[in-house]
PDB file of N, CA and C in Angstrom:
ATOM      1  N   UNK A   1    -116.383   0.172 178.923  1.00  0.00           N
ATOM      2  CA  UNK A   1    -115.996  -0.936 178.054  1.00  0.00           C
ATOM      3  C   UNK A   1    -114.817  -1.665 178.705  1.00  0.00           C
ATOM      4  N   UNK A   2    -114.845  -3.040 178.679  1.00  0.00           N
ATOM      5  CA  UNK A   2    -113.679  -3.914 178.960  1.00  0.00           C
ATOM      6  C   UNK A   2    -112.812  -4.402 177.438  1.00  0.00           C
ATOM      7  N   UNK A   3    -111.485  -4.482 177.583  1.00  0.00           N
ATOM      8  CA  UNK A   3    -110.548  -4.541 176.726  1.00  0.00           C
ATOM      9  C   UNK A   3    -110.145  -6.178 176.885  1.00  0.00           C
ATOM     10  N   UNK A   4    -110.089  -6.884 175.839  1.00  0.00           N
ATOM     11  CA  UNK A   4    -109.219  -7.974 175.900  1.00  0.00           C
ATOM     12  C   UNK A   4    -108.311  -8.031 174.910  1.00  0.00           C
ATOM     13  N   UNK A   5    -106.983  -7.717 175.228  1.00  0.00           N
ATOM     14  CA  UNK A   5    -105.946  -7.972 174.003  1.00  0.00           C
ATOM     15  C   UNK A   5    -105.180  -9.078 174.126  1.00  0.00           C
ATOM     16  N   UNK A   6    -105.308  -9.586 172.797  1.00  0.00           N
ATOM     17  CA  UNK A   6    -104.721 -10.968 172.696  1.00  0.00           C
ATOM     18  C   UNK A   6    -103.948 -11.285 171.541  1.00  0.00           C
ATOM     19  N   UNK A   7    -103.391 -12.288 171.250  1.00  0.00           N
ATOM     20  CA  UNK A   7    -102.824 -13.059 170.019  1.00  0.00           C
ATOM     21  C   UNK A   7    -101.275 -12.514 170.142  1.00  0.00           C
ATOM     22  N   UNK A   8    -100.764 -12.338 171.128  1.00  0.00           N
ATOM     23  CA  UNK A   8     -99.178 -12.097 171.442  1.00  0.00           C
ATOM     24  C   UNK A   8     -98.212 -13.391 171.437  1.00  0.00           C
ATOM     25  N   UNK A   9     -97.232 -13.899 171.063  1.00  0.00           N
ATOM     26  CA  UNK A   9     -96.348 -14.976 170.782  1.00  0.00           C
ATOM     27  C   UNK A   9     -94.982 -14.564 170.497  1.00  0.00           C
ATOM     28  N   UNK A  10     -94.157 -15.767 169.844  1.00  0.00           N
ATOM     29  CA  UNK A  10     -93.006 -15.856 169.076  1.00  0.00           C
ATOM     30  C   UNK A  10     -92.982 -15.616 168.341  1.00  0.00           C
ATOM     31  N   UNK A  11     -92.638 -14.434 167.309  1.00  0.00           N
ATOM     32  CA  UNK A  11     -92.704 -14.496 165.822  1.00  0.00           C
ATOM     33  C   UNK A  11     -90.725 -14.207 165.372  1.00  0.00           C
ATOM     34  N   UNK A  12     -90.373 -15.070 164.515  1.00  0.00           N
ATOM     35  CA  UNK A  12     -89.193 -14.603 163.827  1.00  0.00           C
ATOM     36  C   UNK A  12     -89.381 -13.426 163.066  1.00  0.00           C
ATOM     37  N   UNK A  13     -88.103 -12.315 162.908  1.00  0.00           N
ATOM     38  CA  UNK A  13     -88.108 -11.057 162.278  1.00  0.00           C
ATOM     39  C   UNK A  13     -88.095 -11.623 160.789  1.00  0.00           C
ATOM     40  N   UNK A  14     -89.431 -10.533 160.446  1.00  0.00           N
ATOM     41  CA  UNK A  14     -89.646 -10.394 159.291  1.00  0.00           C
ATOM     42  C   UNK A  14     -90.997 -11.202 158.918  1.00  0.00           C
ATOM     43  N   UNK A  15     -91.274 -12.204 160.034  1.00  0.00           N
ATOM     44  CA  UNK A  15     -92.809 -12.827 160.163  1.00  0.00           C
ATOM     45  C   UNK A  15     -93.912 -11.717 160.406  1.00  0.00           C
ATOM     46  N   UNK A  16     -95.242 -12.566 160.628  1.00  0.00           N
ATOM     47  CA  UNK A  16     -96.149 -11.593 160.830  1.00  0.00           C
ATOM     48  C   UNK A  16     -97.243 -12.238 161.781  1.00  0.00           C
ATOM     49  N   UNK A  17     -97.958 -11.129 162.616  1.00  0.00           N
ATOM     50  CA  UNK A  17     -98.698 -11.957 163.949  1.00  0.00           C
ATOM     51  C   UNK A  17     -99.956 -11.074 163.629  1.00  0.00           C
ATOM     52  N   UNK A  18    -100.938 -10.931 164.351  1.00  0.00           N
ATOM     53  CA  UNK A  18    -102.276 -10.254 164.359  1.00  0.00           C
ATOM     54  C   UNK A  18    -102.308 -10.685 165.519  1.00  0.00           C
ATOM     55  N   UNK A  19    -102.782  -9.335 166.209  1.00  0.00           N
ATOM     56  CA  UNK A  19    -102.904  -9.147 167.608  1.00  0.00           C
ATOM     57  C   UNK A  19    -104.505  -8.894 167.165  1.00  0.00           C
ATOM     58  N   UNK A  20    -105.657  -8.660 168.606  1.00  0.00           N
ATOM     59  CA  UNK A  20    -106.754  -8.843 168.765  1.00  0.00           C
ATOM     60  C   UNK A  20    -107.233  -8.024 169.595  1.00  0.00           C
ATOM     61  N   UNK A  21    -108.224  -6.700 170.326  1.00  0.00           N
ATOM     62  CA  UNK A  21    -108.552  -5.755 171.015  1.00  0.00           C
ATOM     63  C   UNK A  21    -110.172  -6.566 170.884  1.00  0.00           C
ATOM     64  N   UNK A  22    -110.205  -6.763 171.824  1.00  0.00           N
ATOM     65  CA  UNK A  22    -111.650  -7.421 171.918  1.00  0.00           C
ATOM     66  C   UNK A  22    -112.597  -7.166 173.003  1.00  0.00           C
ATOM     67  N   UNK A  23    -113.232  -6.227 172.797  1.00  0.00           N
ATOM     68  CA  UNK A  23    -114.438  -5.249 173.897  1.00  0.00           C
ATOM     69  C   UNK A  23    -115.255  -6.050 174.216  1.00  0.00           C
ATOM     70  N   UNK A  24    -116.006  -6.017 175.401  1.00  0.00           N
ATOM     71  CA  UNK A  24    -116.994  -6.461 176.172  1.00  0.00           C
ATOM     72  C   UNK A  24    -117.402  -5.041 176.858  1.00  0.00           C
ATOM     73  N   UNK A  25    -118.708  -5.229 177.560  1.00  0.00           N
ATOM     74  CA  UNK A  25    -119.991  -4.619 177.982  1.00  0.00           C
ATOM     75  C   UNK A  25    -120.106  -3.197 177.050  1.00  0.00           C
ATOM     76  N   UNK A  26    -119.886  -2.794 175.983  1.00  0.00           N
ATOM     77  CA  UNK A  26    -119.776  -1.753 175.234  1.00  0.00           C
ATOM     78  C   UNK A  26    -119.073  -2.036 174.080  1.00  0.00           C
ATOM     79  N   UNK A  27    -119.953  -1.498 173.063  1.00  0.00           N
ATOM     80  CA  UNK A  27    -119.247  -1.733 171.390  1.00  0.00           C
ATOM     81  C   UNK A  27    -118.219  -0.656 171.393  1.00  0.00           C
ATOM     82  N   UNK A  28    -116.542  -1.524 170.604  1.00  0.00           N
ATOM     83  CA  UNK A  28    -115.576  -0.281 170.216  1.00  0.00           C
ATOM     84  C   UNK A  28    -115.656   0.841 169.455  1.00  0.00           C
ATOM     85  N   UNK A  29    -117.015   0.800 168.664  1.00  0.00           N
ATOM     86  CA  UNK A  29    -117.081   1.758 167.276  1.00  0.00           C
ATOM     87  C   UNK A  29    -117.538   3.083 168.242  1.00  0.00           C
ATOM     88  N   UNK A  30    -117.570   2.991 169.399  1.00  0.00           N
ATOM     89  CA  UNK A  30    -118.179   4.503 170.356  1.00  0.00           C
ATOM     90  C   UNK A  30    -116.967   4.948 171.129  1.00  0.00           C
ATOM     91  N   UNK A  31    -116.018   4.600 170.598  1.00  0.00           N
ATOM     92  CA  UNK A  31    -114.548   4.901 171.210  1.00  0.00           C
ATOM     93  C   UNK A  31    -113.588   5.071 170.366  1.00  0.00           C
ATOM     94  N   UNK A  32    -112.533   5.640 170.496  1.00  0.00           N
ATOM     95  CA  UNK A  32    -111.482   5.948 169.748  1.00  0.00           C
ATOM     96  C   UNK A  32    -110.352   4.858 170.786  1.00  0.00           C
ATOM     97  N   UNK A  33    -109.722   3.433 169.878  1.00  0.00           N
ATOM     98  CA  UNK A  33    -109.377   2.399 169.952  1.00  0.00           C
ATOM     99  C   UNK A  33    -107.661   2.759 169.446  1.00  0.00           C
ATOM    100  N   UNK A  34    -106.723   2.817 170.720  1.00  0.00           N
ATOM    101  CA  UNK A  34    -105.465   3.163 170.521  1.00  0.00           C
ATOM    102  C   UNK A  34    -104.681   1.636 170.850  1.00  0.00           C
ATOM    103  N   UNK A  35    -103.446   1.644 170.359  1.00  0.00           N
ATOM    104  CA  UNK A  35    -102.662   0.516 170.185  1.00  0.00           C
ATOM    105  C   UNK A  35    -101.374   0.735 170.823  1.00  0.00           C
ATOM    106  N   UNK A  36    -100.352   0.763 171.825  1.00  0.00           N
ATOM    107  CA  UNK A  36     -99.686   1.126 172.618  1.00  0.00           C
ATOM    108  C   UNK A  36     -98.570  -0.196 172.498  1.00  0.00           C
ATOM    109  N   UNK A  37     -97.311  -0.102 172.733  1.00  0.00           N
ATOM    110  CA  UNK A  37     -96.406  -0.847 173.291  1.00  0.00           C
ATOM    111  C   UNK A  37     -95.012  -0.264 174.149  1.00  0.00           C
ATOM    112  N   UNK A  38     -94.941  -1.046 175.314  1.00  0.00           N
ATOM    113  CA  UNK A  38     -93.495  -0.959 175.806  1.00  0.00           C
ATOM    114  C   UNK A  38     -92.502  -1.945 175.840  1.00  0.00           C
ATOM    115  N   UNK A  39     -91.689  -1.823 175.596  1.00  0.00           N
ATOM    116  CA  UNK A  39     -90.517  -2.606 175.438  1.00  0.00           C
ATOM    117  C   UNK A  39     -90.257  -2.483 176.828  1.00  0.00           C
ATOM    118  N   UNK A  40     -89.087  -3.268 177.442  1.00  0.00           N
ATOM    119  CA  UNK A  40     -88.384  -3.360 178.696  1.00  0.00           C
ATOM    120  C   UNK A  40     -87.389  -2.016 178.647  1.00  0.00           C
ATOM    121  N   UNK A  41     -87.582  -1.244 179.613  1.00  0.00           N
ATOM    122  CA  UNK A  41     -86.257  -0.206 179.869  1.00  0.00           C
ATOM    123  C   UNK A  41     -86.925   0.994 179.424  1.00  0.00           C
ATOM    124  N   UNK A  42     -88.033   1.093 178.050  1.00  0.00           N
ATOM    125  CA  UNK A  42     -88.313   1.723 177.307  1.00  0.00           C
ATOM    126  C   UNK A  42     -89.662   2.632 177.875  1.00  0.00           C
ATOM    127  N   UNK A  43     -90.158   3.484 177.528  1.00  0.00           N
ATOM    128  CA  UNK A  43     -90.905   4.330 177.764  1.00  0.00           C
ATOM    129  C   UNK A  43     -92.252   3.498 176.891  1.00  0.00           C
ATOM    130  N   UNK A  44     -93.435   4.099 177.159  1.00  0.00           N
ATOM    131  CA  UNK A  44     -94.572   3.814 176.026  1.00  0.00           C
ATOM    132  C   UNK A  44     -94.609   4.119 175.061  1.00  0.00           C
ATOM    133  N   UNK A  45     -94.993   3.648 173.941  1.00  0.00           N
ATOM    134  CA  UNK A  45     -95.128   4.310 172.665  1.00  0.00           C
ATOM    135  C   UNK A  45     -96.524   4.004 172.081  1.00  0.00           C
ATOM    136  N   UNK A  46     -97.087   5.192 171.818  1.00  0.00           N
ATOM    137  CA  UNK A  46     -98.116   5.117 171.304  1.00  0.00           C
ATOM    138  C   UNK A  46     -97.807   4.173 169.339  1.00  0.00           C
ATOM    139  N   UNK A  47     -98.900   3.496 168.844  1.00  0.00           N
ATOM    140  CA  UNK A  47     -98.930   3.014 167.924  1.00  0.00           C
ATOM    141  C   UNK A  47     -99.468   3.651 167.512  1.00  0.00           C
ATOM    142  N   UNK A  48    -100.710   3.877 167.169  1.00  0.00           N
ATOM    143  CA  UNK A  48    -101.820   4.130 166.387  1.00  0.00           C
ATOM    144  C   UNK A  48    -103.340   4.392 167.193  1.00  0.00           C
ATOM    145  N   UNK A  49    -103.988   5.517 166.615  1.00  0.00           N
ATOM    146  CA  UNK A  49    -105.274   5.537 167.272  1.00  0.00           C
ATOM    147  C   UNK A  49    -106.319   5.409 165.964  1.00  0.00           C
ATOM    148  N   UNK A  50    -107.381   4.726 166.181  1.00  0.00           N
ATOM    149  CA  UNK A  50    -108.298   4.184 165.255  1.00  0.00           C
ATOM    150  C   UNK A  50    -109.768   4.941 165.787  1.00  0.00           C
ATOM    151  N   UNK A  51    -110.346   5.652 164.966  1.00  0.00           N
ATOM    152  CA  UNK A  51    -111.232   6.744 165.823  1.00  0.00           C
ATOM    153  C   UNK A  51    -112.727   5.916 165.560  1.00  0.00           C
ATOM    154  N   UNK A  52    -113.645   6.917 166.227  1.00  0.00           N
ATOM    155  CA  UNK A  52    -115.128   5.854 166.188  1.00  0.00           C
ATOM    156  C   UNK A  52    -115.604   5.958 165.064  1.00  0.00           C
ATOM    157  N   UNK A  53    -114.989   6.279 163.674  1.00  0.00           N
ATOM    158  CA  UNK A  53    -115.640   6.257 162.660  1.00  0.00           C
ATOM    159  C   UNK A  53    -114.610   4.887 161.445  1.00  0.00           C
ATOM    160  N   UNK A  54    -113.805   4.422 162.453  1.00  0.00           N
ATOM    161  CA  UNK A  54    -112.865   3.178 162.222  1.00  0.00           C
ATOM    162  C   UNK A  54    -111.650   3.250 161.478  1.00  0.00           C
ATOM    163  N   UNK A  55    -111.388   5.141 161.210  1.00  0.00           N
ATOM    164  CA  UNK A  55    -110.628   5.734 160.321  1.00  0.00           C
ATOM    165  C   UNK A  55    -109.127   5.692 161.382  1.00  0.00           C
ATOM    166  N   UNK A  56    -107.951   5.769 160.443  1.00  0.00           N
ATOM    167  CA  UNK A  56    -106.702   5.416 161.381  1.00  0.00           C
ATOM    168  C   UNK A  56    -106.357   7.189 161.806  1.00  0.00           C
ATOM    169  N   UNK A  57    -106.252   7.920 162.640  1.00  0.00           N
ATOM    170  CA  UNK A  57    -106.213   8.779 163.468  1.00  0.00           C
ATOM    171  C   UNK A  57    -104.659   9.361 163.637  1.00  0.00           C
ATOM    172  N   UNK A  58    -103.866   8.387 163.986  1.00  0.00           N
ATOM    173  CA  UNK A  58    -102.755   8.455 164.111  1.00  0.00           C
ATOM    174  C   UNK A  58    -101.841   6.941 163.731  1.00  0.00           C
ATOM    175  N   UNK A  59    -100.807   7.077 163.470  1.00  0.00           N
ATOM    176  CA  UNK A  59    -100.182   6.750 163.128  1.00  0.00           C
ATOM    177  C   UNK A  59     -98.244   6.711 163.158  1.00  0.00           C
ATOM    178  N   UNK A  60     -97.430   5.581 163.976  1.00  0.00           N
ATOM    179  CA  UNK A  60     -96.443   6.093 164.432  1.00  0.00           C
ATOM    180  C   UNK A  60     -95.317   5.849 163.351  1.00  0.00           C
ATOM    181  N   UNK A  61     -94.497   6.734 163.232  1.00  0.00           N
ATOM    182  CA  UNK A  61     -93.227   6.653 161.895  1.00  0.00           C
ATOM    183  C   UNK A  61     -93.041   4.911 161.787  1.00  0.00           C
ATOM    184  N   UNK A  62     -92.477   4.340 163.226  1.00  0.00           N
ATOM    185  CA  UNK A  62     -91.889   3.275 163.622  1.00  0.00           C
ATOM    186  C   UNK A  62     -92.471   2.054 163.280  1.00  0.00           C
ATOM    187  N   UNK A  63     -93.730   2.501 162.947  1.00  0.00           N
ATOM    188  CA  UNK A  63     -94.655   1.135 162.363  1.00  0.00           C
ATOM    189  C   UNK A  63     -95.148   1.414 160.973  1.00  0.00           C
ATOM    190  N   UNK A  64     -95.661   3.107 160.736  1.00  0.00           N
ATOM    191  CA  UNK A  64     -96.408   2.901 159.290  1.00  0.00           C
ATOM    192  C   UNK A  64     -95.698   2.290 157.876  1.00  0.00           C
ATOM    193  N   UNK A  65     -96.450   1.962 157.492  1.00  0.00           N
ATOM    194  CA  UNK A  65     -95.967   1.194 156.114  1.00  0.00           C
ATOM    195  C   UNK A  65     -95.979  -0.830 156.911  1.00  0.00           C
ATOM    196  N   UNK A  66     -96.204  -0.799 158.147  1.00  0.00           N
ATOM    197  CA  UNK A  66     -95.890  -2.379 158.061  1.00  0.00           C
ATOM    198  C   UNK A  66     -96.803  -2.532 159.248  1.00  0.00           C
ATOM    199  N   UNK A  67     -97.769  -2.029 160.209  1.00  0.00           N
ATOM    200  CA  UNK A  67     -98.644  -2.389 160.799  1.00  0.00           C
ATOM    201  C   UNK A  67     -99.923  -2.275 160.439  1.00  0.00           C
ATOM    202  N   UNK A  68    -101.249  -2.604 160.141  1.00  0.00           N
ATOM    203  CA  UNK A  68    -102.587  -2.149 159.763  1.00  0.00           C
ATOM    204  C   UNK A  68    -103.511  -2.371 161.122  1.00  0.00           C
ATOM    205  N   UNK A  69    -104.203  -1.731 161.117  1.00  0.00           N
ATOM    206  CA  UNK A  69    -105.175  -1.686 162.517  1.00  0.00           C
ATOM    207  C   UNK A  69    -106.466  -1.893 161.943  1.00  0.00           C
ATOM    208  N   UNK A  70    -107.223  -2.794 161.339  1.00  0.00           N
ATOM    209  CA  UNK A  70    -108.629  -2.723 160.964  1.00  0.00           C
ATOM    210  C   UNK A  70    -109.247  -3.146 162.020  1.00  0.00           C
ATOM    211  N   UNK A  71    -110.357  -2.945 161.700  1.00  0.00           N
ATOM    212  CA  UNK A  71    -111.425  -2.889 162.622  1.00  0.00           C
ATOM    213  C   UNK A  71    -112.916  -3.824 162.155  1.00  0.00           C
ATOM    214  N   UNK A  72    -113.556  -4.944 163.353  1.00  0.00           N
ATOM    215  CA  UNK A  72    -114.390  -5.397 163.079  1.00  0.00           C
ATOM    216  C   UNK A  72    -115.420  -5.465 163.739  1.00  0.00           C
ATOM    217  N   UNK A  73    -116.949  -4.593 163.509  1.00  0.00           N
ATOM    218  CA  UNK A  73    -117.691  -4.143 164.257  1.00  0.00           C
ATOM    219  C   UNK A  73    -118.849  -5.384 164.407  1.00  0.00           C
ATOM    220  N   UNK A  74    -118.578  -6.326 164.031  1.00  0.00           N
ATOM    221  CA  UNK A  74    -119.221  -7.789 164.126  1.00  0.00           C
ATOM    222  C   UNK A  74    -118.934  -8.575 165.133  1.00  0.00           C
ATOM    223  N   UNK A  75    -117.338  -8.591 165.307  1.00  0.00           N
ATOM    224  CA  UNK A  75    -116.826  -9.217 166.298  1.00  0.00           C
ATOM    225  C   UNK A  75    -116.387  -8.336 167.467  1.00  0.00           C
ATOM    226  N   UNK A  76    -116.927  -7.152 167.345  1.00  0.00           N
ATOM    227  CA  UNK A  76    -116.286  -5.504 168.552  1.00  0.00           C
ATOM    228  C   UNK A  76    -115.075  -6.065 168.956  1.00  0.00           C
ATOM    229  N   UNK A  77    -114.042  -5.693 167.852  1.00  0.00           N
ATOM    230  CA  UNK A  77    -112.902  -6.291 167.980  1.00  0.00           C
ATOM    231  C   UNK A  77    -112.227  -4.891 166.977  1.00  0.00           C
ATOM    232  N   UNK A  78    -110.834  -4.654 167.503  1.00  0.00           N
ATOM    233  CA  UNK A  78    -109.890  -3.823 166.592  1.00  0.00           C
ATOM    234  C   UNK A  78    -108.408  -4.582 166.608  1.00  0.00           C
ATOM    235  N   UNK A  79    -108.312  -5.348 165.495  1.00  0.00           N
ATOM    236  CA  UNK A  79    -106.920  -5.761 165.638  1.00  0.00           C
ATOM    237  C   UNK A  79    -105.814  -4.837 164.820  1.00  0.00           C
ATOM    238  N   UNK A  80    -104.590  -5.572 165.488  1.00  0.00           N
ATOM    239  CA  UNK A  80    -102.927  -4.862 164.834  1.00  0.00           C
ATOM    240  C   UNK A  80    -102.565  -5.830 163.830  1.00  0.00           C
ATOM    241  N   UNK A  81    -102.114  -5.583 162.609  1.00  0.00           N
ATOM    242  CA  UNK A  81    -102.064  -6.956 162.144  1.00  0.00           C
ATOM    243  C   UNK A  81    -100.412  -6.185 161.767  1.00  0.00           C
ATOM    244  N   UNK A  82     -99.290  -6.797 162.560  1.00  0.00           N
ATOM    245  CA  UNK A  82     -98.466  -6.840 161.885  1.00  0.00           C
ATOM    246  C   UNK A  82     -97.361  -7.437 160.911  1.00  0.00           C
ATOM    247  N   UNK A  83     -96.703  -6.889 160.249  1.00  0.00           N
ATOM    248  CA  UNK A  83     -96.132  -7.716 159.128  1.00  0.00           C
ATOM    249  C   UNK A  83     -94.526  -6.971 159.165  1.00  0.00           C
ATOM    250  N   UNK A  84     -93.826  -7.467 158.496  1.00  0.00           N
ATOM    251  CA  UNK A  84     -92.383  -7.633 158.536  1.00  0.00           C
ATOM    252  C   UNK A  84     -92.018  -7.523 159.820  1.00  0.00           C
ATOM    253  N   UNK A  85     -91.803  -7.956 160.914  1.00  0.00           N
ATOM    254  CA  UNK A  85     -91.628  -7.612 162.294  1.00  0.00           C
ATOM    255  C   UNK A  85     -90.041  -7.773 162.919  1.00  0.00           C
ATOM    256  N   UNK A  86     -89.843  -6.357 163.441  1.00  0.00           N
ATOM    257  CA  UNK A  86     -88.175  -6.390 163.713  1.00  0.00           C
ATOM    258  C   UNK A  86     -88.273  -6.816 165.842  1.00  0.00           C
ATOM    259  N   UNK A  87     -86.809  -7.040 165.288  1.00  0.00           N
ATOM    260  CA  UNK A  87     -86.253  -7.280 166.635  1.00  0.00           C
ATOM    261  C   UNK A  87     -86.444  -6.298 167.617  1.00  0.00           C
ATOM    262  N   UNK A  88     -86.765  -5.106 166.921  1.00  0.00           N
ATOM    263  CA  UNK A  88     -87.170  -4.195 168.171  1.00  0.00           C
ATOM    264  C   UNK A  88     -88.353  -3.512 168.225  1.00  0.00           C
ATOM    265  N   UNK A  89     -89.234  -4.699 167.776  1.00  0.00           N
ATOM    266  CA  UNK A  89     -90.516  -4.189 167.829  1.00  0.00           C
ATOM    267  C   UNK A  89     -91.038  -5.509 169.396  1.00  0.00           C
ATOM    268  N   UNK A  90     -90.096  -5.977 169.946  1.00  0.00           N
ATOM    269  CA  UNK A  90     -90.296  -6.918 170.695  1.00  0.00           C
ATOM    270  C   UNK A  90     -91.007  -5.990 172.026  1.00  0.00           C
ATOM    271  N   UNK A  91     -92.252  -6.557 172.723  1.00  0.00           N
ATOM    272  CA  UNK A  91     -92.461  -5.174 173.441  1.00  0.00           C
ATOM    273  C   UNK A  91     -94.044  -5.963 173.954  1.00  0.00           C
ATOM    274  N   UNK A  92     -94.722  -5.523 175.128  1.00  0.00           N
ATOM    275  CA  UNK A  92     -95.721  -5.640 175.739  1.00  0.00           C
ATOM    276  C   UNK A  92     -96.626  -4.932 174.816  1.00  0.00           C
ATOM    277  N   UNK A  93     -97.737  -5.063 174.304  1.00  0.00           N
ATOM    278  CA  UNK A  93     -98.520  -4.448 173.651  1.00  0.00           C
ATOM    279  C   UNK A  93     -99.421  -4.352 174.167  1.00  0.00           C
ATOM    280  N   UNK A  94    -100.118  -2.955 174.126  1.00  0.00           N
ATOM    281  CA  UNK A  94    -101.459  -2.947 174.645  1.00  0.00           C
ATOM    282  C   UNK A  94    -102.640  -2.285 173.781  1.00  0.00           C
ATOM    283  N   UNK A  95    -103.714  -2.546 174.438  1.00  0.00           N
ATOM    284  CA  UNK A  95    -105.075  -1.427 173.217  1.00  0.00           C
ATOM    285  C   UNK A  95    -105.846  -0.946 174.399  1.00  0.00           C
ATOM    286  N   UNK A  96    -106.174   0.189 174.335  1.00  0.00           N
ATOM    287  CA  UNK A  96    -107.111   1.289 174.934  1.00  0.00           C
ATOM    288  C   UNK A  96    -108.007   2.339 174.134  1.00  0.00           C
ATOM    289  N   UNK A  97    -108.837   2.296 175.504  1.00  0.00           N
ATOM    290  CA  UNK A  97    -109.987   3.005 175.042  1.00  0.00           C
ATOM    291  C   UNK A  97    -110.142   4.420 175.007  1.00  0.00           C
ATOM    292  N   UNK A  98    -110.587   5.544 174.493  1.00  0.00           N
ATOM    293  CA  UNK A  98    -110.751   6.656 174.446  1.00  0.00           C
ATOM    294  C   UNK A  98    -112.349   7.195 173.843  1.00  0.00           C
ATOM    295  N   UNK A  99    -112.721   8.021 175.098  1.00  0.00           N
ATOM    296  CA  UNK A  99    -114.298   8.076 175.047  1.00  0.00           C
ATOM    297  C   UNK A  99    -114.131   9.558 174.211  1.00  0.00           C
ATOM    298  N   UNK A 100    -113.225  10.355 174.119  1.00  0.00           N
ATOM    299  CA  UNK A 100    -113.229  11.780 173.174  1.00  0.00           C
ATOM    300  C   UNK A 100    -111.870  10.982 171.789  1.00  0.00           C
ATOM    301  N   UNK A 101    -111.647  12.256 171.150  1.00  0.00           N
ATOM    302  CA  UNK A 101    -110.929  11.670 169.622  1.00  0.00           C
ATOM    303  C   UNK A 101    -109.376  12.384 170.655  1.00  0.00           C
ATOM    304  N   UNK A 102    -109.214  12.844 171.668  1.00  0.00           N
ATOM    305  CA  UNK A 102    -108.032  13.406 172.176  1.00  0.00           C
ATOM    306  C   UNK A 102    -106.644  12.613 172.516  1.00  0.00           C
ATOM    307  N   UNK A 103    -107.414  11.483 172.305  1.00  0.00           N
ATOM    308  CA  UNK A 103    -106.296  10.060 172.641  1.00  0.00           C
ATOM    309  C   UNK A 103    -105.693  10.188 174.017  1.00  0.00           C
ATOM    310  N   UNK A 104    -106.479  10.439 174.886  1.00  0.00           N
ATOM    311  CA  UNK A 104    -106.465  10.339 176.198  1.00  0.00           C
ATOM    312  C   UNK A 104    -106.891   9.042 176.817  1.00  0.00           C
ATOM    313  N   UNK A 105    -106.820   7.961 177.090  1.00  0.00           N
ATOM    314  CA  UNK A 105    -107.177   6.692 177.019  1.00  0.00           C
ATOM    315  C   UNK A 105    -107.756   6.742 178.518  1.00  0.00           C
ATOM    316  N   UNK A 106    -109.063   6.001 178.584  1.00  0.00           N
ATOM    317  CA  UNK A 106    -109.780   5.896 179.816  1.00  0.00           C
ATOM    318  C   UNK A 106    -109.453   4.504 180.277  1.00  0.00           C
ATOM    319  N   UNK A 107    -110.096   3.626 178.882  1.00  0.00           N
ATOM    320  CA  UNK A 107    -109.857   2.062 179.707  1.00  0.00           C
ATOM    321  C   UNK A 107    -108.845   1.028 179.062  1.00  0.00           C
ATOM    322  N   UNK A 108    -108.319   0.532 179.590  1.00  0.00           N
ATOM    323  CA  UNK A 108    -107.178   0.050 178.874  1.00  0.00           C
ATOM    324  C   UNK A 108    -107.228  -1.991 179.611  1.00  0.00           C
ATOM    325  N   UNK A 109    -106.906  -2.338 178.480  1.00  0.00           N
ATOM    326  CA  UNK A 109    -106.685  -4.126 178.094  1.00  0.00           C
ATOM    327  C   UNK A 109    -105.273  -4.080 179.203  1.00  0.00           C
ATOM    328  N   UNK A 110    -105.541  -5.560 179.395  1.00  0.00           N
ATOM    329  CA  UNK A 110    -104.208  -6.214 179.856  1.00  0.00           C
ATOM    330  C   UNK A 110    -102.822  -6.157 178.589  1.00  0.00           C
ATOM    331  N   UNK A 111    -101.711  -6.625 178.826  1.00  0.00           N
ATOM    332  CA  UNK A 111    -100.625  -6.218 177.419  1.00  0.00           C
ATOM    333  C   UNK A 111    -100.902  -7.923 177.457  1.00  0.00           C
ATOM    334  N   UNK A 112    -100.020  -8.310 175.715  1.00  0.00           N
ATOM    335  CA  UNK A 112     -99.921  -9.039 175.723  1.00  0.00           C
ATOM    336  C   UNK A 112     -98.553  -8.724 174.935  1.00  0.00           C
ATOM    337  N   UNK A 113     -97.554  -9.948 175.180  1.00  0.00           N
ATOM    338  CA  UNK A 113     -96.198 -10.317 175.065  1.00  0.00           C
ATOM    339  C   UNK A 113     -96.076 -10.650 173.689  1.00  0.00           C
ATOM    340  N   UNK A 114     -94.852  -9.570 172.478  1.00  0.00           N
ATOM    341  CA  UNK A 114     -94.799  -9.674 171.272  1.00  0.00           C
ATOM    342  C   UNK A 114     -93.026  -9.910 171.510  1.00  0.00           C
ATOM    343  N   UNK A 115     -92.450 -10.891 171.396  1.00  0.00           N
ATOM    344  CA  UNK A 115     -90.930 -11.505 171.211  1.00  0.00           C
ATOM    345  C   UNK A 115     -90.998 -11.860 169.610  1.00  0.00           C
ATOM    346  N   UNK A 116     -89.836 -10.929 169.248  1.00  0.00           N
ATOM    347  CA  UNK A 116     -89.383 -11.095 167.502  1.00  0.00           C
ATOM    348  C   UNK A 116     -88.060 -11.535 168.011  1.00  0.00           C
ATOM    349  N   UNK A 117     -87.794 -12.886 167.569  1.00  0.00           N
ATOM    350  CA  UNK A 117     -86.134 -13.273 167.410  1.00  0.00           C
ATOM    351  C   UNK A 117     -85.578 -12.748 165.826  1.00  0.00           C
ATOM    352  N   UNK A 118     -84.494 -12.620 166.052  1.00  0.00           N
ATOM    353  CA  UNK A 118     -83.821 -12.429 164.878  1.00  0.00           C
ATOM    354  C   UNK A 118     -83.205 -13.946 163.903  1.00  0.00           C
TER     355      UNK A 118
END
C-alpha cells in the first residue's frame, strides 16, 4: 500500500485541522493505520493506531480526549481530525501502515507540516 498524508497548515491554538491518510494500490481496512508525529529536537511519538477492523487500538495520553481518527473505507482514507490544538502539538505528522495489529509499521506516507501559533 502507498500512503498519502495530507491537509497539514497554520492553525491558531485552540483551532482545529483534519489531516488525511489516503492509500493507493491497496485498501487501508487490511492494515492497522497508525498516526505518528515529530516535532523538531523531539523524538517520534506515536499517536494512535486504528486496527483493520477501524477500531482505535491505541491511543496517546497527549492527544486523547481532543484528537479522533475515523476512518473512511469509501474514500481508503483514515483521517486525524484534530480539535483544540496546542502550541506543542506543532510537529511533522505522519500515518503508517501495519500489515500485523503489533504496530510495527511497514509502509509509511510522506509527513505533513502541523504549525499551531499561539
Amino acid at each position: 500500500v502507498q500512503l498519502q498524508a495530507s491537509g497539514g497548515g497554520q492553525v491558531q491554538s485552540g483551532g482545529s485541522l483534519r489531516l488525511s491518510c489516503t492509500g493507493s494500490g491497496d485498501t487501508v481496512d487490511g492494515y492497522a493505520i497508525g498516526w505518528l508525529r515529530q516535532a523538531p529536537g523531539k523524538e517520534r511519538e506515536e499517536l494512535a493506531c486504528i486496527n483493520s477492523s477501524g477500531g482505535v487500538a491505541y491511543v496517546a495520553d497527549s492527544v486523547k480526549g481532543r484528537f479522533t481518527f475515523p476512518r473512511d473505507d469509501a474514500k481508503n482514507a483514515v483521517y486525524l481530525q484534530t480539535n483544540n490544538v496546542k502550541p506543542e502539538d506543532t510537529a511533522v505528522y505522519y500515518c503508517a501502515a501495519a500489515l500485523t495489529s503489533t504496530r510495527d509499521y511497514d509502509y509509511w506516507g510522506q509527513g505533513t507540516q502541523v504549525t499551531v501559533s499561539s
